[in-house]
N, C-alpha and C. Protein backbone atom coordinates (compact mmCIF):
# COMPACT_ATOMS: atom_id res chain seq x y z
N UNK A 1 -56.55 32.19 -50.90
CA UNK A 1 -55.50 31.81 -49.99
C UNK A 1 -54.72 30.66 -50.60
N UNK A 2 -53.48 30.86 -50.59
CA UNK A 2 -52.92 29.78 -51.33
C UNK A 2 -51.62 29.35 -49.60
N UNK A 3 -51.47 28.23 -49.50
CA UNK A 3 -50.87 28.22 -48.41
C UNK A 3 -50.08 26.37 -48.73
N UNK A 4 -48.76 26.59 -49.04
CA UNK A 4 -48.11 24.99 -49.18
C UNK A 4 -47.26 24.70 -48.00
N UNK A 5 -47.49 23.68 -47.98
CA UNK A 5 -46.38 23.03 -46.61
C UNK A 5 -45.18 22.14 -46.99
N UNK A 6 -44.26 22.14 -46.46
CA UNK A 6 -43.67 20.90 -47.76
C UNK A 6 -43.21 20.49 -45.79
N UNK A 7 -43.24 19.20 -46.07
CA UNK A 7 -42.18 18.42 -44.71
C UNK A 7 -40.98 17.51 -45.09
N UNK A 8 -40.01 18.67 -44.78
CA UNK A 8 -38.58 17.49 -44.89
C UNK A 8 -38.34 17.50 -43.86
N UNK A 9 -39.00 17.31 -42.80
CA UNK A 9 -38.34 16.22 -41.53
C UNK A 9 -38.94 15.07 -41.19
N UNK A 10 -37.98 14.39 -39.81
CA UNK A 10 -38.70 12.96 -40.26
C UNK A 10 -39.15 12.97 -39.01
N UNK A 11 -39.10 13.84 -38.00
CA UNK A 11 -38.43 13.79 -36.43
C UNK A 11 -40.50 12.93 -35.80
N UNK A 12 -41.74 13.41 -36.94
CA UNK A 12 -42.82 13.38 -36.75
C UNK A 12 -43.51 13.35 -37.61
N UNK A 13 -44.74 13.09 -37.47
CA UNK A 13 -45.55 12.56 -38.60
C UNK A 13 -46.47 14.09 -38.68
N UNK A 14 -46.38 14.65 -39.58
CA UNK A 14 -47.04 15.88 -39.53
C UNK A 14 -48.59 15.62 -40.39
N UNK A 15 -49.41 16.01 -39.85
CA UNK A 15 -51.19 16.20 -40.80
C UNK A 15 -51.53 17.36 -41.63
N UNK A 16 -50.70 17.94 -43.00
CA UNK A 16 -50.41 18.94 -43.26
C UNK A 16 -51.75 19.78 -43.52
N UNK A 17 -52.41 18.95 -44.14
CA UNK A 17 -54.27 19.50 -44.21
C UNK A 17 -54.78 19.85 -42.69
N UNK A 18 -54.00 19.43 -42.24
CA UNK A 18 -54.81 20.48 -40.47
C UNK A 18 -53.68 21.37 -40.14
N UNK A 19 -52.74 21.36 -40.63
CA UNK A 19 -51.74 22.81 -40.29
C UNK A 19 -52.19 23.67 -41.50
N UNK A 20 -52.62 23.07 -42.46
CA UNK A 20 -53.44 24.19 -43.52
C UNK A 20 -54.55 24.54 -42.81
N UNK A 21 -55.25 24.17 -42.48
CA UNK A 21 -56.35 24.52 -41.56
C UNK A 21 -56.10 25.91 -40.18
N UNK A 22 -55.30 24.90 -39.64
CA UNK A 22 -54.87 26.29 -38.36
C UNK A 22 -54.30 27.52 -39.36
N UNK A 23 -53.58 27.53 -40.25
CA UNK A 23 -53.03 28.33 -40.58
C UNK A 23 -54.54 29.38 -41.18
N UNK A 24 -55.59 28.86 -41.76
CA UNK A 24 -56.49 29.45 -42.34
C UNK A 24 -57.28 30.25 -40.55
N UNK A 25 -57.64 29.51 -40.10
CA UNK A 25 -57.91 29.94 -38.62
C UNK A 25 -57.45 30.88 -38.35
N UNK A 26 -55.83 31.14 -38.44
CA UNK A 26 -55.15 31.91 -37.88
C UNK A 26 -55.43 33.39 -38.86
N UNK A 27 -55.54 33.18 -40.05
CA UNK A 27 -55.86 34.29 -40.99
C UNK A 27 -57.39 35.09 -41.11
N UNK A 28 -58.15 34.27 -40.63
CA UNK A 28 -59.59 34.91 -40.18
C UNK A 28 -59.08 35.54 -38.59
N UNK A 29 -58.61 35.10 -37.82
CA UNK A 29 -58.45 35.93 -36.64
C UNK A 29 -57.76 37.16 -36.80
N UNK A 30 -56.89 37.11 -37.72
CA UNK A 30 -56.33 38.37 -38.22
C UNK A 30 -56.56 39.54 -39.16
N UNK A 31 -57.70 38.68 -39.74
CA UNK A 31 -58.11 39.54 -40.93
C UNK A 31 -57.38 39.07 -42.50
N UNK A 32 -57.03 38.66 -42.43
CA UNK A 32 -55.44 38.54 -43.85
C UNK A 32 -56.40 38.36 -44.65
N UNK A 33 -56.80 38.96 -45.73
CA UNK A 33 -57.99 38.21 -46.84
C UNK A 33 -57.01 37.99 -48.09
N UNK A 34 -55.63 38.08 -48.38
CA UNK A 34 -55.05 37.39 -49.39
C UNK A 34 -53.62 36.86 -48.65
N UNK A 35 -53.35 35.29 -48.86
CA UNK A 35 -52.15 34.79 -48.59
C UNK A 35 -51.59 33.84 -49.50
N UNK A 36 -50.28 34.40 -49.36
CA UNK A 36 -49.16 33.03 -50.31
C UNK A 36 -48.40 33.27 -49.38
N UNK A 37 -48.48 31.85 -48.55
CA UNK A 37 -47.27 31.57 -47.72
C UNK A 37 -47.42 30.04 -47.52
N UNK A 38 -45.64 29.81 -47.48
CA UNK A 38 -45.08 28.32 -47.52
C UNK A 38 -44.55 28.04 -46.14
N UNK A 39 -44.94 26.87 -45.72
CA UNK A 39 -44.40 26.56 -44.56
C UNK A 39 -43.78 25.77 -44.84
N UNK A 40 -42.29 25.64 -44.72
CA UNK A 40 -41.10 24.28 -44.38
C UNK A 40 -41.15 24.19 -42.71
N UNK A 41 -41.56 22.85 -43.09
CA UNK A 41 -41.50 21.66 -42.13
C UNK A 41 -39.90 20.96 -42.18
N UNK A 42 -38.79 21.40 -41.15
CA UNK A 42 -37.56 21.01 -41.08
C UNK A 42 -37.27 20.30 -40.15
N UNK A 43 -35.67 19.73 -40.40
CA UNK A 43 -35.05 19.30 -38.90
C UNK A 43 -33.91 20.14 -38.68
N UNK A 44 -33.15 19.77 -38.09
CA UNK A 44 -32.39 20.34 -37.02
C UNK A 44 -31.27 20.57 -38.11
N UNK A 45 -30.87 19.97 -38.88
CA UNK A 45 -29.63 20.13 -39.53
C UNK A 45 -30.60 21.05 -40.51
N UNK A 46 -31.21 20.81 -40.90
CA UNK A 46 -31.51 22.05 -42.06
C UNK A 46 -31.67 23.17 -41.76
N UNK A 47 -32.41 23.42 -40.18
CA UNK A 47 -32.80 24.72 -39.84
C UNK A 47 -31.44 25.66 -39.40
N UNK A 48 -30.51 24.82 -39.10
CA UNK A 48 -29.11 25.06 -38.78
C UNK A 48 -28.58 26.13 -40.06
N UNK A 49 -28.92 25.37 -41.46
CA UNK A 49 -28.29 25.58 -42.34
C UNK A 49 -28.50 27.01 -42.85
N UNK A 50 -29.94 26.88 -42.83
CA UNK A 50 -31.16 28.24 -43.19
C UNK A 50 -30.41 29.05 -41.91
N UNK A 51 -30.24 29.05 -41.17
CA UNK A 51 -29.82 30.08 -40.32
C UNK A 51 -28.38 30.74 -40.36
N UNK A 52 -27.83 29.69 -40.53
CA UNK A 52 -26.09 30.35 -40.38
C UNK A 52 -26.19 31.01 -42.28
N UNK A 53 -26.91 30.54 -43.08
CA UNK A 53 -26.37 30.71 -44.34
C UNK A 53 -27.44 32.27 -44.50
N UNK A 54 -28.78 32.56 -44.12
CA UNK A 54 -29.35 34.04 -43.62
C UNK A 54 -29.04 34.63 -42.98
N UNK A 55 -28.64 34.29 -41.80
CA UNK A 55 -29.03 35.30 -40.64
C UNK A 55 -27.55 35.15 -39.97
N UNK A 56 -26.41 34.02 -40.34
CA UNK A 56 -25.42 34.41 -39.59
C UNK A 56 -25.82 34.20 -38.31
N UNK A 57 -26.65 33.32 -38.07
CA UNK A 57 -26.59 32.98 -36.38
C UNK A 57 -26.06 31.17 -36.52
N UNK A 58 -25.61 30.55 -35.61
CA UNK A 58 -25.05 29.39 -35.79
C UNK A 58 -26.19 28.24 -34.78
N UNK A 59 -26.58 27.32 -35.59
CA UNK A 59 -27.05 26.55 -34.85
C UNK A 59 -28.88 26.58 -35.13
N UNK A 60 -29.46 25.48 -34.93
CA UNK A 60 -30.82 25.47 -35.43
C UNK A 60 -31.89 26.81 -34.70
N UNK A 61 -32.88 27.33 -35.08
CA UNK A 61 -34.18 27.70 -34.14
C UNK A 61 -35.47 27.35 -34.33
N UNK A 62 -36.10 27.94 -33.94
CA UNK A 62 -37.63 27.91 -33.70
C UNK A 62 -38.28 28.09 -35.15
N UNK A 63 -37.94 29.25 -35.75
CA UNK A 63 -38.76 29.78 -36.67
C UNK A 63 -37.96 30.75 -37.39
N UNK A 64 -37.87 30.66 -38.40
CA UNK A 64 -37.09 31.88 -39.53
C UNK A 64 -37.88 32.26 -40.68
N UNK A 65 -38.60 33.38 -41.04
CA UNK A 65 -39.84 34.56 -41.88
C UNK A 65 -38.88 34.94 -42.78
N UNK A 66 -39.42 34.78 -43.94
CA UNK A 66 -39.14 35.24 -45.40
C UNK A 66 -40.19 36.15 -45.58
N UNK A 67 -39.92 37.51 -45.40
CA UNK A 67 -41.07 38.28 -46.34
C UNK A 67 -41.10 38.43 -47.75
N UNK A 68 -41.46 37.92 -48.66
CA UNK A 68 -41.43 38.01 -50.36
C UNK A 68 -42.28 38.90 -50.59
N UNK A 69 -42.81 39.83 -50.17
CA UNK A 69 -43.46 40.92 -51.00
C UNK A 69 -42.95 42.26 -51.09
N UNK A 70 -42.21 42.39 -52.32
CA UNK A 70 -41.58 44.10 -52.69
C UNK A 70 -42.28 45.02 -51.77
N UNK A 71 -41.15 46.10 -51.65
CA UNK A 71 -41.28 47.20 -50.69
C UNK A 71 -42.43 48.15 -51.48
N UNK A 72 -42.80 48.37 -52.85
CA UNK A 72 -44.13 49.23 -52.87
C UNK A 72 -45.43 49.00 -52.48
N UNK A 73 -45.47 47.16 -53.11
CA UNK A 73 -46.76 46.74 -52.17
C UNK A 73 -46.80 46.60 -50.99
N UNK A 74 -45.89 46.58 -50.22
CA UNK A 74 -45.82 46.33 -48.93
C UNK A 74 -46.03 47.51 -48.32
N UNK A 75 -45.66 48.52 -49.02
CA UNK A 75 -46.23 50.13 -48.08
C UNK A 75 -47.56 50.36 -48.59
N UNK A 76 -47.81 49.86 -49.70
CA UNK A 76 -49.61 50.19 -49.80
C UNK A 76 -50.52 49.43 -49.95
N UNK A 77 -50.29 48.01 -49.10
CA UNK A 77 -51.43 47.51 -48.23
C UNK A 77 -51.28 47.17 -46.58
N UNK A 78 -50.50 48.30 -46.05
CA UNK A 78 -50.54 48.02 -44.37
C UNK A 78 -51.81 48.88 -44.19
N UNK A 79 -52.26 48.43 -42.82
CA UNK A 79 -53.16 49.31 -42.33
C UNK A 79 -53.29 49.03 -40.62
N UNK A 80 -53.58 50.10 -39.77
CA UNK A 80 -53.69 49.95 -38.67
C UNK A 80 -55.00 48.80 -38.16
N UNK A 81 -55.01 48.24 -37.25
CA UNK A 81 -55.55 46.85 -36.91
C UNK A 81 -56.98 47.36 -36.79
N UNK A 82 -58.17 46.42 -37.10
CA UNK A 82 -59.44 47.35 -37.34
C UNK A 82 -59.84 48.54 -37.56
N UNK A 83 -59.01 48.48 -38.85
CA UNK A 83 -59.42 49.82 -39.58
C UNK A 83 -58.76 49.47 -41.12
N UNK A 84 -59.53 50.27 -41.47
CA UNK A 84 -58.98 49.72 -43.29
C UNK A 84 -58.36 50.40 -43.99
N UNK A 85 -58.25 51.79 -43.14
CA UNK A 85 -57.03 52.91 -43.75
C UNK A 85 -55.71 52.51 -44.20
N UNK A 86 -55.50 52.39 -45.04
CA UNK A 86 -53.82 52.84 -45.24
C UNK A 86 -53.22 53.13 -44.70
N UNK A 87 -51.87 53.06 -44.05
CA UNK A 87 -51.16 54.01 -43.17
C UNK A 87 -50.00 53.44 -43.71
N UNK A 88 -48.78 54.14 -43.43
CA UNK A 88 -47.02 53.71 -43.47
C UNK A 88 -46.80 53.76 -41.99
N UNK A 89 -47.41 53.23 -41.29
CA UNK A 89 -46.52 53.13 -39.93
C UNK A 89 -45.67 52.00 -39.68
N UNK A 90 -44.99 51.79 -38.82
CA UNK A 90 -43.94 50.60 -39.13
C UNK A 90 -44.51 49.75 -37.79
N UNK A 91 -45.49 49.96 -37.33
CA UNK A 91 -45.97 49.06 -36.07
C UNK A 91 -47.89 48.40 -36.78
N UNK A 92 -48.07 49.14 -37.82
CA UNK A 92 -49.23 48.67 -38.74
C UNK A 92 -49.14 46.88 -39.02
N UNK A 93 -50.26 46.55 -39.27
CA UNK A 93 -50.58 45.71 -39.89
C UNK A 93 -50.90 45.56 -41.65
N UNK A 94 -51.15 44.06 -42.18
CA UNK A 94 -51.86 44.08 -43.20
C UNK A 94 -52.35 43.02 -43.26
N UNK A 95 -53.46 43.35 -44.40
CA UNK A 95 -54.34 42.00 -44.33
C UNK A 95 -53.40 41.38 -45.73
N UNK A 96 -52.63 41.37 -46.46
CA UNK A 96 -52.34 40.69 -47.60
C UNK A 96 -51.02 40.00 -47.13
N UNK A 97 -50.43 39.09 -47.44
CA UNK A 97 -49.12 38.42 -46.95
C UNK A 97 -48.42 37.45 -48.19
N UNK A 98 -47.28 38.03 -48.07
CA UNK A 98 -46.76 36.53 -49.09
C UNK A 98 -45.13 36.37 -48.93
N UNK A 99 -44.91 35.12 -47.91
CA UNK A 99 -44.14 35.05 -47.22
C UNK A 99 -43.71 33.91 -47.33
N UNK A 100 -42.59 33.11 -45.85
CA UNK A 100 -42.63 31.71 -46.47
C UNK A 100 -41.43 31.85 -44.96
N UNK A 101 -42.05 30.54 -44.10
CA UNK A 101 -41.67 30.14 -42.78
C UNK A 101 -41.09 28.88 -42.98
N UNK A 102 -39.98 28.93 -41.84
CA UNK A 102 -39.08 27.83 -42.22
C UNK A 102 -39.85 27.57 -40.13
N UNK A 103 -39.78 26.22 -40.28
CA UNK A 103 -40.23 25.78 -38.84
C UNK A 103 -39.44 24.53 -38.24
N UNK A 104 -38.47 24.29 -37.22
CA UNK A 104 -38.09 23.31 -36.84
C UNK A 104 -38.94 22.49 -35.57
N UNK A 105 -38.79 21.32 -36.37
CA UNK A 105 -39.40 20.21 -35.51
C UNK A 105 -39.05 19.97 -34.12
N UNK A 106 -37.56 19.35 -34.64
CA UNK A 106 -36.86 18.98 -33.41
C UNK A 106 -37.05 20.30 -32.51
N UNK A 107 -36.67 21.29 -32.95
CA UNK A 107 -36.60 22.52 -31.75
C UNK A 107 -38.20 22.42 -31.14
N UNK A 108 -38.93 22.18 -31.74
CA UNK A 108 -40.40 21.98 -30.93
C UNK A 108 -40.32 21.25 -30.27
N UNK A 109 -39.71 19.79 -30.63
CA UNK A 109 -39.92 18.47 -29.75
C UNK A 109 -38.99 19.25 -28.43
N UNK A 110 -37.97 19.66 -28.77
CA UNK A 110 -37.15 19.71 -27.45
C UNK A 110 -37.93 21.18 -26.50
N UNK A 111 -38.32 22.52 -26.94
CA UNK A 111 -38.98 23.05 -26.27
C UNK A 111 -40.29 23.14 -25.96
N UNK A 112 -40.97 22.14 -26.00
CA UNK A 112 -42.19 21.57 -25.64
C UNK A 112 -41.85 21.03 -24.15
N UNK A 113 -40.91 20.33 -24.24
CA UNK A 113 -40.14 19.60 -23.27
C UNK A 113 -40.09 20.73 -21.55
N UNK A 114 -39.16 21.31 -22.53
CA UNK A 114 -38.44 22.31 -21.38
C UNK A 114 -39.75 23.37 -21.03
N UNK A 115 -40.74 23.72 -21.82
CA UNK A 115 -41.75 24.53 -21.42
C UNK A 115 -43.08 24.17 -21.18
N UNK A 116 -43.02 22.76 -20.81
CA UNK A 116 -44.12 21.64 -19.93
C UNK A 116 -45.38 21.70 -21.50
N UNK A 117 -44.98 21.78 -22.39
CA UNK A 117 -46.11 21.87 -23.48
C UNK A 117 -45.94 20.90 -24.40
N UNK A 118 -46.78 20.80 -25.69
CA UNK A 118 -46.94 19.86 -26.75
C UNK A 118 -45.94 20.37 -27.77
N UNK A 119 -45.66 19.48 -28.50
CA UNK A 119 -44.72 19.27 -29.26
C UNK A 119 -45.67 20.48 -30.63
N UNK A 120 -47.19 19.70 -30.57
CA UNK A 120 -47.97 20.53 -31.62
C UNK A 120 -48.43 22.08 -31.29
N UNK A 121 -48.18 21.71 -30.02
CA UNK A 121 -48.70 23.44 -29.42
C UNK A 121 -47.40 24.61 -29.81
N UNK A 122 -46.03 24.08 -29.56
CA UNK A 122 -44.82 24.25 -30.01
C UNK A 122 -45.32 24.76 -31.66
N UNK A 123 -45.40 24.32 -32.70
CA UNK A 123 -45.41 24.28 -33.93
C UNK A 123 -46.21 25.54 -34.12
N UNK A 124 -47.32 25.47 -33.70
CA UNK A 124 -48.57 26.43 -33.92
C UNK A 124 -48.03 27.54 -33.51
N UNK A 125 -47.61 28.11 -32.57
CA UNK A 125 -46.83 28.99 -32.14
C UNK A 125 -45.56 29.41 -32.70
N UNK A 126 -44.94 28.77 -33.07
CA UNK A 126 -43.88 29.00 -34.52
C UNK A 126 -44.95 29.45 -35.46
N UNK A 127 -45.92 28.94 -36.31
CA UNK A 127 -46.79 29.38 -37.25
C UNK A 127 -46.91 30.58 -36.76
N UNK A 128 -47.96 31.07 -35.67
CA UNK A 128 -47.89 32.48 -35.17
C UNK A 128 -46.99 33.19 -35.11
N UNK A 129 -46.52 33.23 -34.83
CA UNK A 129 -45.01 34.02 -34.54
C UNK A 129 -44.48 35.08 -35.99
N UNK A 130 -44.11 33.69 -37.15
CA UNK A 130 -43.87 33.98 -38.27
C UNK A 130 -44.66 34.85 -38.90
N UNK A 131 -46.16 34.30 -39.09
CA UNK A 131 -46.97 35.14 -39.48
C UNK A 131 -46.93 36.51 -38.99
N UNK A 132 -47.01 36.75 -37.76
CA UNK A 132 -46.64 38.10 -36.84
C UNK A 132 -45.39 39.08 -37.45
N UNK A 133 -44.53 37.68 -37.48
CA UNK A 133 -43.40 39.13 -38.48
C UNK A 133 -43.90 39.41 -39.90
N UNK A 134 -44.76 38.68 -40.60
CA UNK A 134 -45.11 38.64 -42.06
C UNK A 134 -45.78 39.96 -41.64
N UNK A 135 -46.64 40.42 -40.72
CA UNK A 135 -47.75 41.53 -40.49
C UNK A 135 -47.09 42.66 -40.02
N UNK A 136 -45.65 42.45 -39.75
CA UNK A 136 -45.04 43.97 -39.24
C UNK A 136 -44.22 43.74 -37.93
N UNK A 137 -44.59 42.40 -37.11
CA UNK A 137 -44.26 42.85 -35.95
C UNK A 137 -42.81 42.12 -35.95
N UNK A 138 -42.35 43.23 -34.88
CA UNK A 138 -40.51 43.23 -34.78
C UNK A 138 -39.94 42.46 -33.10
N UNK A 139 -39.28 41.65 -33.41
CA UNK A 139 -38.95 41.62 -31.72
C UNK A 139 -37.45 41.57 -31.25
N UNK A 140 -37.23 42.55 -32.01
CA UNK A 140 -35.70 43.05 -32.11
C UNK A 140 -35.46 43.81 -30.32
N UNK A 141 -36.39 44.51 -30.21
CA UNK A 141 -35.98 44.87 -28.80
C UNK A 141 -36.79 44.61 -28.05
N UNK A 142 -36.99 45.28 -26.60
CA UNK A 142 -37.56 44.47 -25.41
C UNK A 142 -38.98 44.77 -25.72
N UNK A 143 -39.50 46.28 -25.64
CA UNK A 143 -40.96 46.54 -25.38
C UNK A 143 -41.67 46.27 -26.69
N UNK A 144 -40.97 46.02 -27.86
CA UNK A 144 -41.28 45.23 -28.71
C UNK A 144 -41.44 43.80 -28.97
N UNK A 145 -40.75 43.10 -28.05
CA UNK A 145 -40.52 41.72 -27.98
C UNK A 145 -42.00 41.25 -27.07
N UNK A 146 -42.18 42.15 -25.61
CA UNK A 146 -42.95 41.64 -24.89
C UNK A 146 -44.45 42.13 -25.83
N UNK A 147 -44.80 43.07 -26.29
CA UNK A 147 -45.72 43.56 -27.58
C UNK A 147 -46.04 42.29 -28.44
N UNK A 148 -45.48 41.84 -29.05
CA UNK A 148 -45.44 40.92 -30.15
C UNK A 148 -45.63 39.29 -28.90
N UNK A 149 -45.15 39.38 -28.07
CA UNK A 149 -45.18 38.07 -27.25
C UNK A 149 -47.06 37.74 -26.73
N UNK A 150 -47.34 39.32 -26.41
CA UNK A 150 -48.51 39.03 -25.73
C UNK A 150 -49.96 38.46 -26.90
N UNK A 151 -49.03 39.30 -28.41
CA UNK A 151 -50.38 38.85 -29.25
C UNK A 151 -49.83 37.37 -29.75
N UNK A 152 -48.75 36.80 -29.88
CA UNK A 152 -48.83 35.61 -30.12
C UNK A 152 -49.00 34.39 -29.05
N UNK A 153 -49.56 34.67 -27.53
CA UNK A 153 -50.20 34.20 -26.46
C UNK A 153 -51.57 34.21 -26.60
N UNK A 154 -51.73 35.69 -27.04
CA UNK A 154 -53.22 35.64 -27.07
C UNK A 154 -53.69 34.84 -28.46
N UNK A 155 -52.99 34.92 -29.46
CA UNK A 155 -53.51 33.95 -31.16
C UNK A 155 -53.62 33.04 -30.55
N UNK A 156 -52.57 31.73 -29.68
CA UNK A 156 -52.17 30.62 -29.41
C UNK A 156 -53.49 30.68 -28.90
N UNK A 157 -53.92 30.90 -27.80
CA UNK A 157 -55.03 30.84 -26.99
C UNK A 157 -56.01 30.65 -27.43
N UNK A 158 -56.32 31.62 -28.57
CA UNK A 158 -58.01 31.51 -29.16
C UNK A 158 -57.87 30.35 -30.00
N UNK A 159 -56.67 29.85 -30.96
CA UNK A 159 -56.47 29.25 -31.67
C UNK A 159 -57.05 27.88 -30.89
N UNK A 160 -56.44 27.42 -29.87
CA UNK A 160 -56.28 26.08 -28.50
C UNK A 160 -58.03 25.63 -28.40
N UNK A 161 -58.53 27.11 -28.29
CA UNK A 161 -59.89 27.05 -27.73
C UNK A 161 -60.77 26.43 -29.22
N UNK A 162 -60.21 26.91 -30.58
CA UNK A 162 -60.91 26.52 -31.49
C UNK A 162 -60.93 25.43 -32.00
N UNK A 163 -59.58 24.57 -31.86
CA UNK A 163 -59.36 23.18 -32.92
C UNK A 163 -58.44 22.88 -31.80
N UNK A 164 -58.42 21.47 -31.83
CA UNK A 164 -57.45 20.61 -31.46
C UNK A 164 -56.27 20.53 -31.87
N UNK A 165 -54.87 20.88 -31.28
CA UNK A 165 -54.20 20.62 -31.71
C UNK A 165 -52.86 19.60 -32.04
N UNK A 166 -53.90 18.87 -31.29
CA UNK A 166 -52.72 17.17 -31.61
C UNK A 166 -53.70 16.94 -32.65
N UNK A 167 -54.12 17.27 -33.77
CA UNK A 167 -54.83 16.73 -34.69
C UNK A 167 -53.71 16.93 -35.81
N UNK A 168 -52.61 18.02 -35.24
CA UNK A 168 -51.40 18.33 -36.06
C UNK A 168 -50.56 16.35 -36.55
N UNK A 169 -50.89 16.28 -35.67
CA UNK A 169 -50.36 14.87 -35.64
C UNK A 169 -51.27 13.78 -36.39
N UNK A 170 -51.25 13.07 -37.45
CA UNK A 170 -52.07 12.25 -37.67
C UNK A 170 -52.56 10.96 -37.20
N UNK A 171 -53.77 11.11 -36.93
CA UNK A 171 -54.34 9.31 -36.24
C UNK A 171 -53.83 7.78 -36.75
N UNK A 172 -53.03 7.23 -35.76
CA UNK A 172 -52.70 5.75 -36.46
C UNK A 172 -53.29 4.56 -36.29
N UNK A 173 -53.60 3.85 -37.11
CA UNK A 173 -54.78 2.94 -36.96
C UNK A 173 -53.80 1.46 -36.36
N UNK A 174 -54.39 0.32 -36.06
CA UNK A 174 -52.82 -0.66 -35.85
C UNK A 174 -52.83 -1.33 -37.22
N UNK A 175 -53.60 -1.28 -38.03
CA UNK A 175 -52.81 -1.76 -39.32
C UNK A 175 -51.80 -0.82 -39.77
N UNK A 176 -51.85 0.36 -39.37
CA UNK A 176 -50.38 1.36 -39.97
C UNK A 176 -49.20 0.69 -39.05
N UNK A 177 -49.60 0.42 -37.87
CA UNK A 177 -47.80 -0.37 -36.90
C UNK A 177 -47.86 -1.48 -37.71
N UNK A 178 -49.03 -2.52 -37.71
CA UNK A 178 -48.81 -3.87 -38.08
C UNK A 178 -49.40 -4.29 -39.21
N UNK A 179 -48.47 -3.70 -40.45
CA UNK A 179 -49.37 -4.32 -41.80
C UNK A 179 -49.31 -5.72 -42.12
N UNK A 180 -48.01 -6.57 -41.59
CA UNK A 180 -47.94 -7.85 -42.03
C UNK A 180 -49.03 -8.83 -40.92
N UNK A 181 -49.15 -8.19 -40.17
CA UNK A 181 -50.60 -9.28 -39.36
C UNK A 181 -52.20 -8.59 -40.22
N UNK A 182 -52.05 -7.10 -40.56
CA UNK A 182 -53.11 -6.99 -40.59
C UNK A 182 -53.62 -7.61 -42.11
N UNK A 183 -52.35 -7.81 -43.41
CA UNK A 183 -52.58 -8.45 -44.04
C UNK A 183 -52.62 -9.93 -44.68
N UNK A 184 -52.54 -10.66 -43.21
CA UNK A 184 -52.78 -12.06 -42.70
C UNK A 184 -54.32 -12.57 -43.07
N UNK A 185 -54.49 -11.65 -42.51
CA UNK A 185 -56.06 -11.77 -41.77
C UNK A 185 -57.17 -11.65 -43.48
């Protein structure tokens, strides 16, 4: 599993060794036994940028999926979900991924807000999500949208139950607020 994070935002102090962590969590719940995927950690003006300059939509979001793996490997390692067959179906899964998620902060901080939740619970759920399209799933239309909604409720969930996730956040000691008293002393 190879999995990099890079953080160019400033909006929060991110603990990238425990979003490497959930992210590994998240790949045993799924099965994935090979990954290369990059998570950007953004703000608002960048995610803006990544969006209007891909996707032609204007204005920051949640989460934007790069699939990087060519269309031959990609048709011959899907497979239907507990089961190890092969298949070309376009609602299949796979266990191999190599991708690369763009994630905005600010859009967490602000819909955390509006959806009575954590800023880190926000994030993790962007992680899910992405990953979800890395595995096939589409939420281009409705009974697809609510499909793909219920398994990234249910990831979030088991995920919540396993690790903490304000640990996304790193612990500050008061010599990190106050270094000039603490190096008084």
């Amino acid at each position: 599993m190879n999995i990099a994070i890079s953080n160019r935002q400033h909006s929060k102090k991110i603990n990238s060794r425990f979003l490497k962590q959930v992210a590994t969590e998240l790949f045993a719940e799924l099965g994935i036994t090979e990954a290369e995927l990059g998570i950007n950690l953004v703000g608002a003006r960048e995610m803006a940028l990544v969006n209007e300059t891909f996707l032609q939509h204007e204005g920051p979001t949640d989460v934007i999926t790069f699939d990087h793996r060519d269309v031959v490997a990609q048709a011959s390692r899907r497979c239907v979900p507990g089961s190890k067959k092969p298949t070309h179906r376009r609602d299949a899964c796979t266990t191999v991924i190599h991708g690369e998620l763009f994630i905005c902060v600010d859009v967490a901080l602000s819909q955390a807000k509006e959806f009575k939740s954590s800023w880190q619970a926000e994030v993790v759920r962007y992680l899910v999500h992405g990953v979800l399209h890395l595995l096939g799933h589409d939420d281009l239309k409705p009974h697809l949208r609510r499909k793909m909604k219920r398994e990234e409720n249910r990831l979030v969930r088991k995920l919540t139950k396993k690790i903490s996730l304000a640990q996304i956040e790193p612990v500050r000691f008061p010599s990190d607020e106050f270094p000039n008293i603490c190096n008084r002393l």
